[in-house]
Each structure stands twice: as C-alpha cells, then as structure tokens.
N, C-alpha and C. Protein backbone atom coordinates (compact mmCIF):
# COMPACT_ATOMS: atom_id res chain seq x y z
N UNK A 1 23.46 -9.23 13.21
CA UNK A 1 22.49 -8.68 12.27
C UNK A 1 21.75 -7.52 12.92
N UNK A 2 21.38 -6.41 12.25
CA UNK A 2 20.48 -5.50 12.47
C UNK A 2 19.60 -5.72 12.63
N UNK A 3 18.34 -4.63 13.11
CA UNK A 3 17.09 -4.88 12.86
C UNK A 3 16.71 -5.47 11.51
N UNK A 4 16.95 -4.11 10.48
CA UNK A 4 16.06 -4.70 9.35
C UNK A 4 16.36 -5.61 8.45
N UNK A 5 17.65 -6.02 8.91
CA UNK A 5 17.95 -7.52 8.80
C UNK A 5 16.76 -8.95 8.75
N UNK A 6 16.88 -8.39 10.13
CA UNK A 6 15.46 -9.74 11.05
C UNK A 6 14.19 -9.48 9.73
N UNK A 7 13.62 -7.94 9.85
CA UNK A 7 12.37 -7.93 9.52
C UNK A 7 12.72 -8.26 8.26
N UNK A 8 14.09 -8.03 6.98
CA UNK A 8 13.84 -8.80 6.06
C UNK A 8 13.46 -9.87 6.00
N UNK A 9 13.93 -11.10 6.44
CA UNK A 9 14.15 -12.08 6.97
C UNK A 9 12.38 -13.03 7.37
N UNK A 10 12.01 -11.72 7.94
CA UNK A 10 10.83 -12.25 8.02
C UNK A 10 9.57 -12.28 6.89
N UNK A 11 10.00 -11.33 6.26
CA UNK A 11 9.11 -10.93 5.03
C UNK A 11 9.55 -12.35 4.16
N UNK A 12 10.86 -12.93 3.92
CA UNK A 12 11.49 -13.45 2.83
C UNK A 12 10.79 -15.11 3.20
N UNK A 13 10.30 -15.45 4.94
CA UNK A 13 9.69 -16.82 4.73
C UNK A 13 8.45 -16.49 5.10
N UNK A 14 7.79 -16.24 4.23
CA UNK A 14 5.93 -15.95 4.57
C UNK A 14 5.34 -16.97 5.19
N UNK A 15 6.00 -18.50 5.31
CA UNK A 15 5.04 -19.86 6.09
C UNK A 15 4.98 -19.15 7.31
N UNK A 16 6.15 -18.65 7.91
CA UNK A 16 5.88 -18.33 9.59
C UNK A 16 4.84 -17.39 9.79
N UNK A 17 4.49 -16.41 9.12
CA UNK A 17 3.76 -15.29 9.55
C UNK A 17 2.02 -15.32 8.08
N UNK A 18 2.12 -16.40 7.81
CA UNK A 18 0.83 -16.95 6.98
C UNK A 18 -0.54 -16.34 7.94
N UNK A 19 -0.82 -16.52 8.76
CA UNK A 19 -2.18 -15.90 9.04
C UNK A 19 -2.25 -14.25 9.13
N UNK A 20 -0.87 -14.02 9.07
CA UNK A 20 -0.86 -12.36 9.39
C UNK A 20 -1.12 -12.10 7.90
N UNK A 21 -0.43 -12.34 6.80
CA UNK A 21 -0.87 -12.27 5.87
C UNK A 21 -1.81 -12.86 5.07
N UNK A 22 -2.66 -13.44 5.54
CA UNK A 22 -4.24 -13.96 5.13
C UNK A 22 -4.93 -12.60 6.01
N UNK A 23 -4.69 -12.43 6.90
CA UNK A 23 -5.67 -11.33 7.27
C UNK A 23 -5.65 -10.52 7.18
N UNK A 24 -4.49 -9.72 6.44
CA UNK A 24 -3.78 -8.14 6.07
C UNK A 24 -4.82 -8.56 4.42
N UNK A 25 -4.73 -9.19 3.82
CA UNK A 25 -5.52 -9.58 2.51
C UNK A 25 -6.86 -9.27 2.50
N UNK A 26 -7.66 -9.90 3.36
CA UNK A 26 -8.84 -9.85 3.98
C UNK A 26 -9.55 -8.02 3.98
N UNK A 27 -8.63 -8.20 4.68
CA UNK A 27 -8.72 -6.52 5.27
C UNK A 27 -8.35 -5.17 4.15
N UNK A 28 -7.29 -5.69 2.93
CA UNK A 28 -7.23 -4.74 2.14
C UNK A 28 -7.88 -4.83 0.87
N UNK A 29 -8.57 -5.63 0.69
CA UNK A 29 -9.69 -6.13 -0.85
C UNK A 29 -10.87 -5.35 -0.19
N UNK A 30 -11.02 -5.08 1.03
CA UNK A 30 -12.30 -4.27 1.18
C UNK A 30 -12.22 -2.66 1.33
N UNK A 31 -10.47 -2.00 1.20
CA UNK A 31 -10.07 -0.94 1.26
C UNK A 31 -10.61 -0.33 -0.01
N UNK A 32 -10.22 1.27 -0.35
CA UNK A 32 -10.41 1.59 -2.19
C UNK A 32 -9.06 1.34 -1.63
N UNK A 33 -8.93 1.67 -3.23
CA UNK A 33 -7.45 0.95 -4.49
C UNK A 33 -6.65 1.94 -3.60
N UNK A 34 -6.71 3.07 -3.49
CA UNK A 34 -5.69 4.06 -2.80
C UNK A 34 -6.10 4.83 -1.95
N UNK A 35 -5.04 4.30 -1.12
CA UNK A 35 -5.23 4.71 0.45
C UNK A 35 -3.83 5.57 1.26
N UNK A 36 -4.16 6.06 1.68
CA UNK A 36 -2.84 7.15 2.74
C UNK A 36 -2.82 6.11 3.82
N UNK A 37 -1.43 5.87 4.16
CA UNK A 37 -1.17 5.21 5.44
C UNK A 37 0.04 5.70 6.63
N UNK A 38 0.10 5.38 7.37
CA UNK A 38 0.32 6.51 8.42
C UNK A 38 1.71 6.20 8.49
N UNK A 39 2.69 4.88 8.41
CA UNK A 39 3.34 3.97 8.38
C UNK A 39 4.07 2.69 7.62
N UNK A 40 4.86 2.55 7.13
CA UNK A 40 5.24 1.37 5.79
C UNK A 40 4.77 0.62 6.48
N UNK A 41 4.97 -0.66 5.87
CA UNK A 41 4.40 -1.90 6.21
C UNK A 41 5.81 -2.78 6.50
N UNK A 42 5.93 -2.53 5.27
CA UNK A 42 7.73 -3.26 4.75
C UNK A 42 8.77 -2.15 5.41
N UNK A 43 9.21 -2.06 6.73
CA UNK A 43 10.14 -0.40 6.76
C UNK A 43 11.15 -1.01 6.37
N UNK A 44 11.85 -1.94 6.58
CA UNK A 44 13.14 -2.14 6.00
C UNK A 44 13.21 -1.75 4.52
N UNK A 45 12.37 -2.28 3.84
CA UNK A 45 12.32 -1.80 1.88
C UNK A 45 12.17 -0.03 2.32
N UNK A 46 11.19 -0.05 2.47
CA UNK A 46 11.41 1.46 2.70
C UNK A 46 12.13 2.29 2.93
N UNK A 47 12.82 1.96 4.08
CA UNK A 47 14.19 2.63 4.62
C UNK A 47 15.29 2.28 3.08
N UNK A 48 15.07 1.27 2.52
CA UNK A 48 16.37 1.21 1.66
C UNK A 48 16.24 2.20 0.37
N UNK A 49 14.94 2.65 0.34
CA UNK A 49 14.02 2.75 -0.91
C UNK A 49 14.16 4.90 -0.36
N UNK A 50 14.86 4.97 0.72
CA UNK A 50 14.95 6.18 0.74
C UNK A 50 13.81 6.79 1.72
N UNK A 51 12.81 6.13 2.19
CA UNK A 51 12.49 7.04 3.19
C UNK A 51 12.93 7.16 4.67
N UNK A 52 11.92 8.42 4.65
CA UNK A 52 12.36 9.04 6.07
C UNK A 52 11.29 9.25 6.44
N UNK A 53 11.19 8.87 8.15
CA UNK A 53 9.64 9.46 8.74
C UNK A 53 10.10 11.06 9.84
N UNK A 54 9.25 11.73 8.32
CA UNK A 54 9.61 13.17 8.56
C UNK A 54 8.55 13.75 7.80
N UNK A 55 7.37 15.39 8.24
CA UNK A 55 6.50 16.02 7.38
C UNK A 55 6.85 16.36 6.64
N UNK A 56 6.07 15.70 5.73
CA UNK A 56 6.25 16.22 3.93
C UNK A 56 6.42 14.53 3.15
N UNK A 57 6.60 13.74 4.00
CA UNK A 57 6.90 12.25 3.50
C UNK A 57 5.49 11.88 3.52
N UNK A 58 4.72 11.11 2.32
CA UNK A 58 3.69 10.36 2.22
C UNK A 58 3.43 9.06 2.00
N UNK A 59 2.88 8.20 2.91
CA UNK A 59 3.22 6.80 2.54
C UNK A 59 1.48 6.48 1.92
N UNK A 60 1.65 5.51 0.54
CA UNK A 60 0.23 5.46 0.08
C UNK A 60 0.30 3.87 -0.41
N UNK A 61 -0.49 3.00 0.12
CA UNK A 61 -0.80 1.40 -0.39
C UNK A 61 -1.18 1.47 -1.80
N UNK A 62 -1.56 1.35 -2.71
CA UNK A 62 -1.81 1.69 -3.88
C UNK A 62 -2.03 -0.19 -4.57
N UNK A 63 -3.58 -0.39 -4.63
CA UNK A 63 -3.72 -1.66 -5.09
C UNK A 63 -4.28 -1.55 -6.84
N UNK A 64 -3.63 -3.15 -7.61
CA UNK A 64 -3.83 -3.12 -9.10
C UNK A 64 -4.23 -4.15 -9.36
N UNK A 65 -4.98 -3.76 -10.81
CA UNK A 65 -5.73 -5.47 -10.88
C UNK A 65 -4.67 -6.33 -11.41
N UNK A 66 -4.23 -7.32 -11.51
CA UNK A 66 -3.52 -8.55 -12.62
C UNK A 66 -3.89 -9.24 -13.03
N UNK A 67 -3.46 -9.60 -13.99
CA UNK A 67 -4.04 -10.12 -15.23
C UNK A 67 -3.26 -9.98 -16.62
N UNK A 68 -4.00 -10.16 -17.58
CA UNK A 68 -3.86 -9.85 -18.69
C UNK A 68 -4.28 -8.46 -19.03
N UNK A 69 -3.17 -7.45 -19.70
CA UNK A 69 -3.83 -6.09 -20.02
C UNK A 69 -3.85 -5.80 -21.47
N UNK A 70 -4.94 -6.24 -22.56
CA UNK A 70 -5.02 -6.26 -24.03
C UNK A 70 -5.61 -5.12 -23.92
N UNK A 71 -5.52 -4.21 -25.43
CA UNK A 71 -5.95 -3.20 -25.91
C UNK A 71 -7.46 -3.71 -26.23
N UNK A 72 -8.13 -2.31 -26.44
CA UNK A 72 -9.49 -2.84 -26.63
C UNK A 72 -9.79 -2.95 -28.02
N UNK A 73 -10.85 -3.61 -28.34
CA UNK A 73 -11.45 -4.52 -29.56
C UNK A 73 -11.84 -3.29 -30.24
N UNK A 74 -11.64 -2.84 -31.39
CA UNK A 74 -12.15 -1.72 -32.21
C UNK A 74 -13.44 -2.88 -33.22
N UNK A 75 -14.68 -1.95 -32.97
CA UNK A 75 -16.05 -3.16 -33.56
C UNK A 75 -16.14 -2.70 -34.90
N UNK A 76 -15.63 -1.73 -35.22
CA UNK A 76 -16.15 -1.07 -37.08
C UNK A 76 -14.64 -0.26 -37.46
N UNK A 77 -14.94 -0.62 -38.98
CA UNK A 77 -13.74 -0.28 -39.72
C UNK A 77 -12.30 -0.55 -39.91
N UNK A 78 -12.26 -1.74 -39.84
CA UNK A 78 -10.60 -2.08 -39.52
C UNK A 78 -10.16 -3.38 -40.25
N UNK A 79 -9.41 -3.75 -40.90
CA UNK A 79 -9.03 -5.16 -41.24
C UNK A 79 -8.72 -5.89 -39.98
N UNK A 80 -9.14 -7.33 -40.19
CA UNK A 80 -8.89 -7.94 -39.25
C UNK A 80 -7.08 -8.04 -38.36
N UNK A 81 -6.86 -7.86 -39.56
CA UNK A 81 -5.36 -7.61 -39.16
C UNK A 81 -4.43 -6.76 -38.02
N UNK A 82 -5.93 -5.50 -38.13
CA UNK A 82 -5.41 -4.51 -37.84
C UNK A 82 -6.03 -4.33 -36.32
N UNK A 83 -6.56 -5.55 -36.15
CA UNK A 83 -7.65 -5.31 -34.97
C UNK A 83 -6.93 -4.92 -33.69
N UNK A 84 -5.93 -5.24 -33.43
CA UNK A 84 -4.99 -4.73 -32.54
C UNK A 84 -4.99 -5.60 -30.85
N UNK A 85 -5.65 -7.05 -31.08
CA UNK A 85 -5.63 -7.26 -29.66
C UNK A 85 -4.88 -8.14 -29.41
N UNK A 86 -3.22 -7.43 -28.97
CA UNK A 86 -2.23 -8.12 -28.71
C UNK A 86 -2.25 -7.80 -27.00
N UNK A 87 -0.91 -8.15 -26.65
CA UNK A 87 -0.85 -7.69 -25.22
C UNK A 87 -0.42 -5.96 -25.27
N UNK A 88 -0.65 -5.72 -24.05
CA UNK A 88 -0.18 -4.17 -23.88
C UNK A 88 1.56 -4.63 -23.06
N UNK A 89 2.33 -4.02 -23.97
CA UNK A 89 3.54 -4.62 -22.98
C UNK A 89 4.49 -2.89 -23.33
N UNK A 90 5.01 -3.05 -21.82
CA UNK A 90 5.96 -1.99 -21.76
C UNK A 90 5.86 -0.73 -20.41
N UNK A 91 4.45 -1.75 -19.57
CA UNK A 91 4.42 -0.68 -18.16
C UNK A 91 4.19 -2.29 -17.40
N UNK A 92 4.92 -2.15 -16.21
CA UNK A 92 4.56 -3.14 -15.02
C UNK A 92 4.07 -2.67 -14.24
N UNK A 93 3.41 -3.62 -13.44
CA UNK A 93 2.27 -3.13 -12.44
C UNK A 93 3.00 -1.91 -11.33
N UNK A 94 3.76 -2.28 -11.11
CA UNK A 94 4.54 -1.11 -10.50
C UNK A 94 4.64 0.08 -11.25
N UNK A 95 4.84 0.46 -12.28
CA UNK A 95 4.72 1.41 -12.64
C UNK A 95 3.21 2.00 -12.92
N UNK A 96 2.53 1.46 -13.65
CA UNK A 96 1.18 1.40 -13.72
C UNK A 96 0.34 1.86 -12.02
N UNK A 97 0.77 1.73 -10.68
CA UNK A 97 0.21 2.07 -9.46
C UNK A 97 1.03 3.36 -9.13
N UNK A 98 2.38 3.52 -9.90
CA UNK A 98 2.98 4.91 -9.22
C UNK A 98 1.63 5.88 -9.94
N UNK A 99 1.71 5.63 -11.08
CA UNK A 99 0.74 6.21 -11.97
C UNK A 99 -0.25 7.33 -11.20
N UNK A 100 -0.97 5.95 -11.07
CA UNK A 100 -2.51 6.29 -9.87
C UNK A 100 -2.08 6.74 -9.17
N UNK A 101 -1.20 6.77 -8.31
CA UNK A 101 -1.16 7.26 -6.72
C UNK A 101 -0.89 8.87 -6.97
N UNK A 102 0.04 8.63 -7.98
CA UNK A 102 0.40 10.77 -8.81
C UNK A 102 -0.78 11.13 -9.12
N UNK A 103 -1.55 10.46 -9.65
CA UNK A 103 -2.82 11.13 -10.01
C UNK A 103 -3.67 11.55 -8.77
N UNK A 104 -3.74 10.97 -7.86
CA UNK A 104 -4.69 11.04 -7.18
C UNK A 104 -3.99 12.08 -6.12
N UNK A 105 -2.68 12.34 -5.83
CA UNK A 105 -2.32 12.86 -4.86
C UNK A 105 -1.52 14.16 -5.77
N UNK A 106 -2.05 14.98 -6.26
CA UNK A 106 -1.12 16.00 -7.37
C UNK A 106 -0.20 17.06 -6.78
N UNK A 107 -0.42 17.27 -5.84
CA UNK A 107 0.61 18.17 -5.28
C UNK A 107 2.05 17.54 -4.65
N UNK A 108 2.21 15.66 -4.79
CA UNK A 108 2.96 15.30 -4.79
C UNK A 108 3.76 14.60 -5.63
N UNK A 109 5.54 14.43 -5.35
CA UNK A 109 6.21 13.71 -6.67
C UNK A 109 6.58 12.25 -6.19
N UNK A 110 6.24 11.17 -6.60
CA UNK A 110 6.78 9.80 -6.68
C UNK A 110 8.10 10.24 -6.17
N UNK A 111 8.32 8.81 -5.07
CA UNK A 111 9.85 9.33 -5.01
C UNK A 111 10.69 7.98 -5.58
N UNK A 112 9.26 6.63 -4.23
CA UNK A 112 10.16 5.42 -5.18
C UNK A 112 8.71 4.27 -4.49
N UNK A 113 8.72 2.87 -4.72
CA UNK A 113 7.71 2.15 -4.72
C UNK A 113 8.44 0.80 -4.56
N UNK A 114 7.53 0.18 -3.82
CA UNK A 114 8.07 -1.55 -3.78
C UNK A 114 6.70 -2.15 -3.68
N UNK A 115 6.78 -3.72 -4.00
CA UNK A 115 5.61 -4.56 -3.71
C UNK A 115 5.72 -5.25 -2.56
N UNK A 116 4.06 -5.19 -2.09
CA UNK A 116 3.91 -5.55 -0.56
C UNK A 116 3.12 -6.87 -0.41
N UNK A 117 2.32 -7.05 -1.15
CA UNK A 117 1.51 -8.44 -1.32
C UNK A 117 0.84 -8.49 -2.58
N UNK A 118 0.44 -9.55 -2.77
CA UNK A 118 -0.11 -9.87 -4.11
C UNK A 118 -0.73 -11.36 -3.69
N UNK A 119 -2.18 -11.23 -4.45
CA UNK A 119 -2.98 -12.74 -4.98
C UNK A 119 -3.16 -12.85 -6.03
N UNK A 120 -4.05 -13.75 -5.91
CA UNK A 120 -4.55 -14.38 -7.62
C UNK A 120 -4.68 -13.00 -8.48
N UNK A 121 -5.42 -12.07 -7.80
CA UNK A 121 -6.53 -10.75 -8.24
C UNK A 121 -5.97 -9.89 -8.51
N UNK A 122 -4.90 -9.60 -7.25
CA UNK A 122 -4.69 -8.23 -7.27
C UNK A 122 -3.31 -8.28 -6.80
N UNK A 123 -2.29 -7.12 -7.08
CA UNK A 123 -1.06 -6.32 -6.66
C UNK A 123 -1.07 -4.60 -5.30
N UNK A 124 -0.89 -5.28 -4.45
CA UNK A 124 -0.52 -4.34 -3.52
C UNK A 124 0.80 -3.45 -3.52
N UNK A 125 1.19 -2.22 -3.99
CA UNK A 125 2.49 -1.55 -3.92
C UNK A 125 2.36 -0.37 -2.74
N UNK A 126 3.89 -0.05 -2.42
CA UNK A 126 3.63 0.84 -1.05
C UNK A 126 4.72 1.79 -2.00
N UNK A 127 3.77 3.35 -1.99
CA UNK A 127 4.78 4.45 -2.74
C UNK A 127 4.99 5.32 -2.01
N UNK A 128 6.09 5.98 -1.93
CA UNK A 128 6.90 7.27 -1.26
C UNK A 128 6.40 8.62 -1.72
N UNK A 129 5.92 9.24 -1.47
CA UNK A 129 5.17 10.71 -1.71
C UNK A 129 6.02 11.37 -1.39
N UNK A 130 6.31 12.88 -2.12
CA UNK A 130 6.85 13.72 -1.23
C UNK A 130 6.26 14.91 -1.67
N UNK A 131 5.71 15.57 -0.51
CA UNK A 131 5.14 17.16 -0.87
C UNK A 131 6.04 18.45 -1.00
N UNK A 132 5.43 18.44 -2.48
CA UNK A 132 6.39 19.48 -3.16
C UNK A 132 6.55 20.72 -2.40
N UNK A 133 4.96 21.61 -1.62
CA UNK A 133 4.90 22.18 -0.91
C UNK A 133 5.74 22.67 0.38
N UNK A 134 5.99 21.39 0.89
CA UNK A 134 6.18 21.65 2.34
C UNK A 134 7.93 21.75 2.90
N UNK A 135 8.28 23.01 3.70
CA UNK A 135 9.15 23.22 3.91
C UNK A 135 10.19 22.32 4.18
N UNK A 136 10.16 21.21 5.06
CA UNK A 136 10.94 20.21 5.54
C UNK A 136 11.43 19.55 4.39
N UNK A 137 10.97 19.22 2.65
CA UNK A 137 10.72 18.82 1.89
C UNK A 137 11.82 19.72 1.18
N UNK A 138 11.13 20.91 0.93
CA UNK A 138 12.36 22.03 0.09
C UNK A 138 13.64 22.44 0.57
N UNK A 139 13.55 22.13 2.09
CA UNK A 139 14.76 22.44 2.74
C UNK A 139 15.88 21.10 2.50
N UNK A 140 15.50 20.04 2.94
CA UNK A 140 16.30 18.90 2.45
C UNK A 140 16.73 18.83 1.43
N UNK A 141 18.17 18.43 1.09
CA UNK A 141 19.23 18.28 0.31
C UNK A 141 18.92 17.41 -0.77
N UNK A 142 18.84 16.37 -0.34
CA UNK A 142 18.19 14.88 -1.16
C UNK A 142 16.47 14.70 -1.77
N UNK A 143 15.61 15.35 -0.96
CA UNK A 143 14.23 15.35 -1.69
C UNK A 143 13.78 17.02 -2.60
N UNK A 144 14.93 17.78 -1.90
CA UNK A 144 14.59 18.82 -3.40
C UNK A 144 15.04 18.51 -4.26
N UNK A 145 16.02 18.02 -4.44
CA UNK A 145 16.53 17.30 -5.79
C UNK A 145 15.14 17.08 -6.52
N UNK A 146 14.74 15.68 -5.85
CA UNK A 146 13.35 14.88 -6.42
C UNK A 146 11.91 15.65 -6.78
N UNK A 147 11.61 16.96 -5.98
CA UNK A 147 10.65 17.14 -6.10
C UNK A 147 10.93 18.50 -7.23
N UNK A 148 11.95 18.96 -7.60
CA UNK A 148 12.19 19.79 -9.26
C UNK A 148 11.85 18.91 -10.23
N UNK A 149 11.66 17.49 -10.10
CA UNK A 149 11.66 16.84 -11.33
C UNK A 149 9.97 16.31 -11.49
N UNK A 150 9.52 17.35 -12.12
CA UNK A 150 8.08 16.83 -11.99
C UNK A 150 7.33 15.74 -13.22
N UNK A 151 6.75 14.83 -12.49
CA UNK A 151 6.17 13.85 -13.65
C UNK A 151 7.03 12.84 -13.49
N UNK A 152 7.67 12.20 -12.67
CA UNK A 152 8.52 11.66 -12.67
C UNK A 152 8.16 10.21 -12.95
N UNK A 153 7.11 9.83 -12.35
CA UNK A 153 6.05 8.10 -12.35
C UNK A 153 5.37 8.30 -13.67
N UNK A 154 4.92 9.49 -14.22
CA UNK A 154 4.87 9.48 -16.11
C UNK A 154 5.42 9.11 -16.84
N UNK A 155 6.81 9.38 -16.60
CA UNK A 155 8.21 9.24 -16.95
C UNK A 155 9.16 7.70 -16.79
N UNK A 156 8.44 7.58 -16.31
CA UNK A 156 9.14 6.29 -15.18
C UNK A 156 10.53 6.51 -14.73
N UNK A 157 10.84 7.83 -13.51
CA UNK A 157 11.83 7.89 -13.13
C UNK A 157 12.09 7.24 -12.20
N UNK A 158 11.08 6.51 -11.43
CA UNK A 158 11.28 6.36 -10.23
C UNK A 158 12.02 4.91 -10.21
C-alpha cells in the first residue's frame, strides 16, 4: 500500500484517532466560518480531488450550519396554502459552502471540495481555490481549463 492508502485508512476508523478529532472540533467552532489554510487536512482526498501544492492553489476550511433549511414564513397576504414552508431541497451542504468560499474569495474559481468533519451543529468542507490571476495557474494545462469557466460553484460544476 501507498501512503495515501494508510492515511485513507486512517480517516475511514475515527475510534483510533478520537481525541485528535475532539480537539480539531474544539478548535474549529471558535474559528469564522471561512478560513485560508496553509495545507489540506485530508491530502489523500485532496490529492484525488486534483490538487497540487503549487502558487496559485488555495486551500479554504469552509464551515455550515445543519439542520433543517425551510423557506421563510411570509406574515401578510397569502393563503395558507400558499405559505410556502416546505423544505428547501436541491443544494447540499457541499454545495451551499463552495458557494461562500466563491463569495468570499472572488478572484478565485472553485475547483473541487470534500467533507472533513461534521457534528450535531455544524459541516466542515475543505475547497480547492484556484487564482485566476496567477501565472503558474494560466500556464498549467489542467487548471486553465478550470479557471475560463467562471461561476462554476453557482453552477454547481464542481
């Protein structure tokens, strides 16, 4: 077996490594929702998921609430019928955090996203940035492709 064999492997029985992840938890409920990180967490997903640690690559944690997501209660003018508070169905939390992370980082395009932890509360996803800007980025074969296609986590290309 390979490396990221093992480190799958290790991700896949969480009993062994339980306090590492009680304290990675700890530590990211007191982060904001989106954060730049220097490093994946998960590199094996990552590596499969297409990155490369190279400038112009952005790695961003990107946390979501869970739950239930209903439309909101309209208070005047409406038949009851029409009140509209069903579920919202048709974005998953994964898509819903590429979202945010495009928003917040605009000069970059989604490239791709996986989930990293999750509790009762909340969804942790780790997304692939790539700066549209930067030479290493436009010169590569495989991420100019990605970064002509703008809006892509709008879209849900990713």
């Amino acid at each position: 077996m390979g490396m990221y064999k093992y480190i799958r492997d290790i991700w896949k029985s969480p009993a062994q490594n339980s306090e590492t992840i009680k304290s990675r938890l700890i530590e990211w409920r007191d982060e904001p929702s989106t954060i730049r990180i220097e490093r994946p967490t998960r590199l094996d997903r990552a590596r499969s998921l297409g990155y490369r640690a190279k400038p112009g690559v952005i790695m961003v944690r990107q946390r979501v609430a869970r739950g239930g997501r209903t439309k909101e209660i309209h208070r005047k003018g409406r038949k009851p019928k029409r009140f509209g508070r069903i579920k919202v169905i048709g974005k998953s939390y994964q898509w819903v955090a590429e979202e945010r992370a495009a928003k917040k980082f605009p000069n970059c395009e989604v490239y791709n996203s996986y989930l990293v932890l999750q509790d009762g509360k909340h969804a942790w996803y780790e997304i692939i940035l790539l700066d549209r800007g930067h030479p290493a980025i436009q010169n590569d074969r495989v991420y100019a492709g990605i970064i002509s296609q703008k809006g892509r986590a709008e879209r849900g290309l990713t």
